[in-house]
N, C-alpha and C. Protein backbone atom coordinates (compact mmCIF):
# COMPACT_ATOMS: atom_id res chain seq x y z
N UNK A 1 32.00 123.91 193.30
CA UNK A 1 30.90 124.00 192.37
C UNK A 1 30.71 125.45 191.90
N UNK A 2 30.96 126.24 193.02
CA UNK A 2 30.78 127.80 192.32
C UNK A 2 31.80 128.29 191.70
N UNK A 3 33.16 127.81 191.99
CA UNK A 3 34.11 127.93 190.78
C UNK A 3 34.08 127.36 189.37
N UNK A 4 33.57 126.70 189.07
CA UNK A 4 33.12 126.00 188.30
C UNK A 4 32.27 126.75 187.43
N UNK A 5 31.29 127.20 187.94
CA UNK A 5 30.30 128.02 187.28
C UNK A 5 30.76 129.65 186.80
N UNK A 6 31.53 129.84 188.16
CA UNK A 6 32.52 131.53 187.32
C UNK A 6 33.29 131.02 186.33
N UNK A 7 34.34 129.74 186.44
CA UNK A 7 35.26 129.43 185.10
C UNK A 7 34.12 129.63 184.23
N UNK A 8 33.14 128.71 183.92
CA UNK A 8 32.60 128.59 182.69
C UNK A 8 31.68 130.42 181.72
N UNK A 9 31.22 130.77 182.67
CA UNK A 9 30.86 132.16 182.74
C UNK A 9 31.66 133.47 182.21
N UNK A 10 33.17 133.14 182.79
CA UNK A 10 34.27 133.91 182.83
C UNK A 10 34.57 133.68 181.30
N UNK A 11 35.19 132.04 180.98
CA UNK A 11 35.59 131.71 180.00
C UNK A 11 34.84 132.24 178.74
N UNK A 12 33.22 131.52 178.93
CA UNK A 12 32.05 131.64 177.63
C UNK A 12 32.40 133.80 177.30
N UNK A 13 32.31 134.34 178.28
CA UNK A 13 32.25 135.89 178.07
C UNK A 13 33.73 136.32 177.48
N UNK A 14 35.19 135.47 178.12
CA UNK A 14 36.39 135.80 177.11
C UNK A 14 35.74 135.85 175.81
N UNK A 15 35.74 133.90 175.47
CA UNK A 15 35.42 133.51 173.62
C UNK A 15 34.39 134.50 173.10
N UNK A 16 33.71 135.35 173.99
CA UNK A 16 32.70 136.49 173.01
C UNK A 16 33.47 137.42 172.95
N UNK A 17 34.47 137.89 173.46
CA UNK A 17 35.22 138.97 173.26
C UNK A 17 36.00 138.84 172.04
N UNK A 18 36.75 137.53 171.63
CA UNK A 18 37.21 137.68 170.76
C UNK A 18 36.70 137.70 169.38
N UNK A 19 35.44 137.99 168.98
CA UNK A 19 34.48 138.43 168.52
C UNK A 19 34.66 140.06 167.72
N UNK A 20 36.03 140.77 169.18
CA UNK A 20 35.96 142.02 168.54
C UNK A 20 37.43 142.22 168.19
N UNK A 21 38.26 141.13 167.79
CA UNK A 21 39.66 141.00 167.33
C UNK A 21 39.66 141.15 165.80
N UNK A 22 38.32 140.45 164.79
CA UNK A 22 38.35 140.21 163.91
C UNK A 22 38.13 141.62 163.17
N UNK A 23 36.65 142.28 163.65
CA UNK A 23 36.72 143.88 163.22
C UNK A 23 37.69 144.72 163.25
N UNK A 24 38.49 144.48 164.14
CA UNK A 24 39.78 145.67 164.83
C UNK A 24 40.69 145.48 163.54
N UNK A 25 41.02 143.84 162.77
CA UNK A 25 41.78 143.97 162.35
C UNK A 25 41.39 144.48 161.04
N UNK A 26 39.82 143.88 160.55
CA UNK A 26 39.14 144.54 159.22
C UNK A 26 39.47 145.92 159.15
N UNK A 27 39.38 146.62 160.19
CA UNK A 27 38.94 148.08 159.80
C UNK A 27 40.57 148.36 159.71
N UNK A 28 41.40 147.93 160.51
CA UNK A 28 42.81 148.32 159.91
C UNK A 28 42.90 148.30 158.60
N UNK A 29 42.51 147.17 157.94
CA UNK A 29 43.13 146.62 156.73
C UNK A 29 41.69 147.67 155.70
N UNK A 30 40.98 147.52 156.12
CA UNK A 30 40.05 148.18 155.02
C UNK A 30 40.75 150.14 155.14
N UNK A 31 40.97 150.76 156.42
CA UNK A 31 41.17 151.79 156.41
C UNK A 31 42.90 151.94 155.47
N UNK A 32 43.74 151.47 155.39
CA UNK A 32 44.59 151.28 154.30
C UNK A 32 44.82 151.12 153.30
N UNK A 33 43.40 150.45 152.71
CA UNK A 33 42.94 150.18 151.46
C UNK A 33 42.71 151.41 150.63
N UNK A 34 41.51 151.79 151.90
CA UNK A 34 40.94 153.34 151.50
C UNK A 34 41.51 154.48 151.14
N UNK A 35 42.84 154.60 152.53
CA UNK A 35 43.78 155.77 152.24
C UNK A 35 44.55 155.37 151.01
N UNK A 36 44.99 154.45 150.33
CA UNK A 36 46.31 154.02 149.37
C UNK A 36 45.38 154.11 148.16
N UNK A 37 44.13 153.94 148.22
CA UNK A 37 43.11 154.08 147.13
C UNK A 37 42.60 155.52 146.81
N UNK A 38 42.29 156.61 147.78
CA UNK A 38 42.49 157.59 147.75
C UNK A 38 43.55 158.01 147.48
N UNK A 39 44.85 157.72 147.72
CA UNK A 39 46.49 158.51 147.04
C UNK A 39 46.39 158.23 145.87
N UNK A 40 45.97 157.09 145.41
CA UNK A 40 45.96 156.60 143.66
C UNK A 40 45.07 157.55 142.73
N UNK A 41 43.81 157.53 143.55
CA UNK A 41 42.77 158.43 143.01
C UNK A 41 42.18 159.26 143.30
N UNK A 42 42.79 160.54 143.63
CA UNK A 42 42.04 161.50 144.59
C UNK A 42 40.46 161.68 144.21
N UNK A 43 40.28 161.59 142.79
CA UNK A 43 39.26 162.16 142.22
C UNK A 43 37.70 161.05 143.03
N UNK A 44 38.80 159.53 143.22
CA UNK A 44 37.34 158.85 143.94
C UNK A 44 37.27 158.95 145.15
N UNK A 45 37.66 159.98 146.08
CA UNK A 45 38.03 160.15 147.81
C UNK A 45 36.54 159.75 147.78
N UNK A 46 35.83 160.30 147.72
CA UNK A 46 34.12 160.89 147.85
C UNK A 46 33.74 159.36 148.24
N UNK A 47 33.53 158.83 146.99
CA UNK A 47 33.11 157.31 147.37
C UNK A 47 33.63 156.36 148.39
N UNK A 48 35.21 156.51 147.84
CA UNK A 48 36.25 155.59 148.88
C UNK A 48 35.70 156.27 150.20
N UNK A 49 35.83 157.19 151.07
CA UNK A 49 35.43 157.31 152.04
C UNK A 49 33.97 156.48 152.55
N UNK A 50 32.53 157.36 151.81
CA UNK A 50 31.60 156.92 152.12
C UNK A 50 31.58 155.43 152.16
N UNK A 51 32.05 154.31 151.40
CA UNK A 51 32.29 153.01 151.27
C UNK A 51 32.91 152.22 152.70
N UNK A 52 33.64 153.01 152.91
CA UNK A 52 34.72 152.64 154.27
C UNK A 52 33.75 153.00 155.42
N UNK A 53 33.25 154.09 155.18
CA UNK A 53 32.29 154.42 156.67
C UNK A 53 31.27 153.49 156.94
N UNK A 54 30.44 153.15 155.81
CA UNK A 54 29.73 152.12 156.05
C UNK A 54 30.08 150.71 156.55
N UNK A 55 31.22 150.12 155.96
CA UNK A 55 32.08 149.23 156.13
C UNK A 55 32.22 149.37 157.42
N UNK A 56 33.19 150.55 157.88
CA UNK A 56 33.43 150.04 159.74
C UNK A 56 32.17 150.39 160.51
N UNK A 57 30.96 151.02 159.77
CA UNK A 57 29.71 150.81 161.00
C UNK A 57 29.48 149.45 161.26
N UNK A 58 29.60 148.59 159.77
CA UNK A 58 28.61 147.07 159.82
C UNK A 58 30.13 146.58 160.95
N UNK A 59 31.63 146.68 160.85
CA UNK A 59 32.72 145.63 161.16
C UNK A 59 32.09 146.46 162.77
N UNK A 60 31.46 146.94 163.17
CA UNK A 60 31.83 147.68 164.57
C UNK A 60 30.29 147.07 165.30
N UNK A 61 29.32 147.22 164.31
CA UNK A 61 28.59 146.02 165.29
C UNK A 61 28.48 144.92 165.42
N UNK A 62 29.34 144.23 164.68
CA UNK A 62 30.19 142.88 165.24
C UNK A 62 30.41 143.29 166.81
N UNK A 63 31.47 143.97 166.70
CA UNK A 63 32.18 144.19 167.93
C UNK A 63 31.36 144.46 169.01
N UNK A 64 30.19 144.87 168.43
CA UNK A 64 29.02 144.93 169.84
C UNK A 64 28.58 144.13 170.38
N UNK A 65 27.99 143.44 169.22
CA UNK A 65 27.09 142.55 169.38
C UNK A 65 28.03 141.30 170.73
N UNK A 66 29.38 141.12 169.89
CA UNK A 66 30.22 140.58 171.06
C UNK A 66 30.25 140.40 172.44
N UNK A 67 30.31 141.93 172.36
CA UNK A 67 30.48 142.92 173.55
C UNK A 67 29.19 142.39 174.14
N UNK A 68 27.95 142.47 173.97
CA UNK A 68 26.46 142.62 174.03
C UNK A 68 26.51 140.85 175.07
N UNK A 69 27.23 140.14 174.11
CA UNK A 69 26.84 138.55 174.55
C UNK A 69 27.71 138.43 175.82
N UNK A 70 28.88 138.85 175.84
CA UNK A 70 29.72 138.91 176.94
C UNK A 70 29.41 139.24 177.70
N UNK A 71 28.15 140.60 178.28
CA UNK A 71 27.86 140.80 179.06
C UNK A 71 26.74 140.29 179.52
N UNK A 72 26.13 139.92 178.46
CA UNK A 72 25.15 138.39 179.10
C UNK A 72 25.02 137.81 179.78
N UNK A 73 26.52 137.25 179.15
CA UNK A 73 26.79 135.60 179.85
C UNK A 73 27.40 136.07 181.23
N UNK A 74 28.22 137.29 181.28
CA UNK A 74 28.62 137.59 183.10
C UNK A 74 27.32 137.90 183.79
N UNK A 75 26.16 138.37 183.21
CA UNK A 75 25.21 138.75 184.31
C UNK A 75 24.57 137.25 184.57
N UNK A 76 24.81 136.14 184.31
CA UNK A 76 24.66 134.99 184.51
C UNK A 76 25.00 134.55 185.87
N UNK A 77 25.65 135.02 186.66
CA UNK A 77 26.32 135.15 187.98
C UNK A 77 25.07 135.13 188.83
């Protein structure tokens, strides 16, 4: 019975982790965007940057918030 309850605990806190797979890969793909958009246009770095920073603050508290539930569900123990 108490294995039972760590599987489910263990498991529920993995599936929140993967929560922070999806940002990891946004911010790859957005930070490539940015740099190849900046080589095209140096003149819009200014924006392209500020745009991207904001971007991986919001993709990064995803990844918290994840993080946040995962440790939730282990203090469930």
């Amino acid at each position: 019975k108490q294995m039972l309850k760590w599987a489910k605990i263990l498991g529920g806190a993995g599936i929140a982790m993967i929560a922070g797979v999806g940002p990891g890969i946004g911010q790859g793909i957005a930070a490539a965007k940015a740099l190849e958009g900046m080589a095209r246009q140096p003149e819009a770095a200014g924006m392209l940057r500020t745009n991207m920073i904001l971007s991986f603050a919001f993709m990064e508290s995803l990844s918290i918030y994840g993080l946040l539930i995962a440790f939730l569900l282990f203090s469930k123990i």
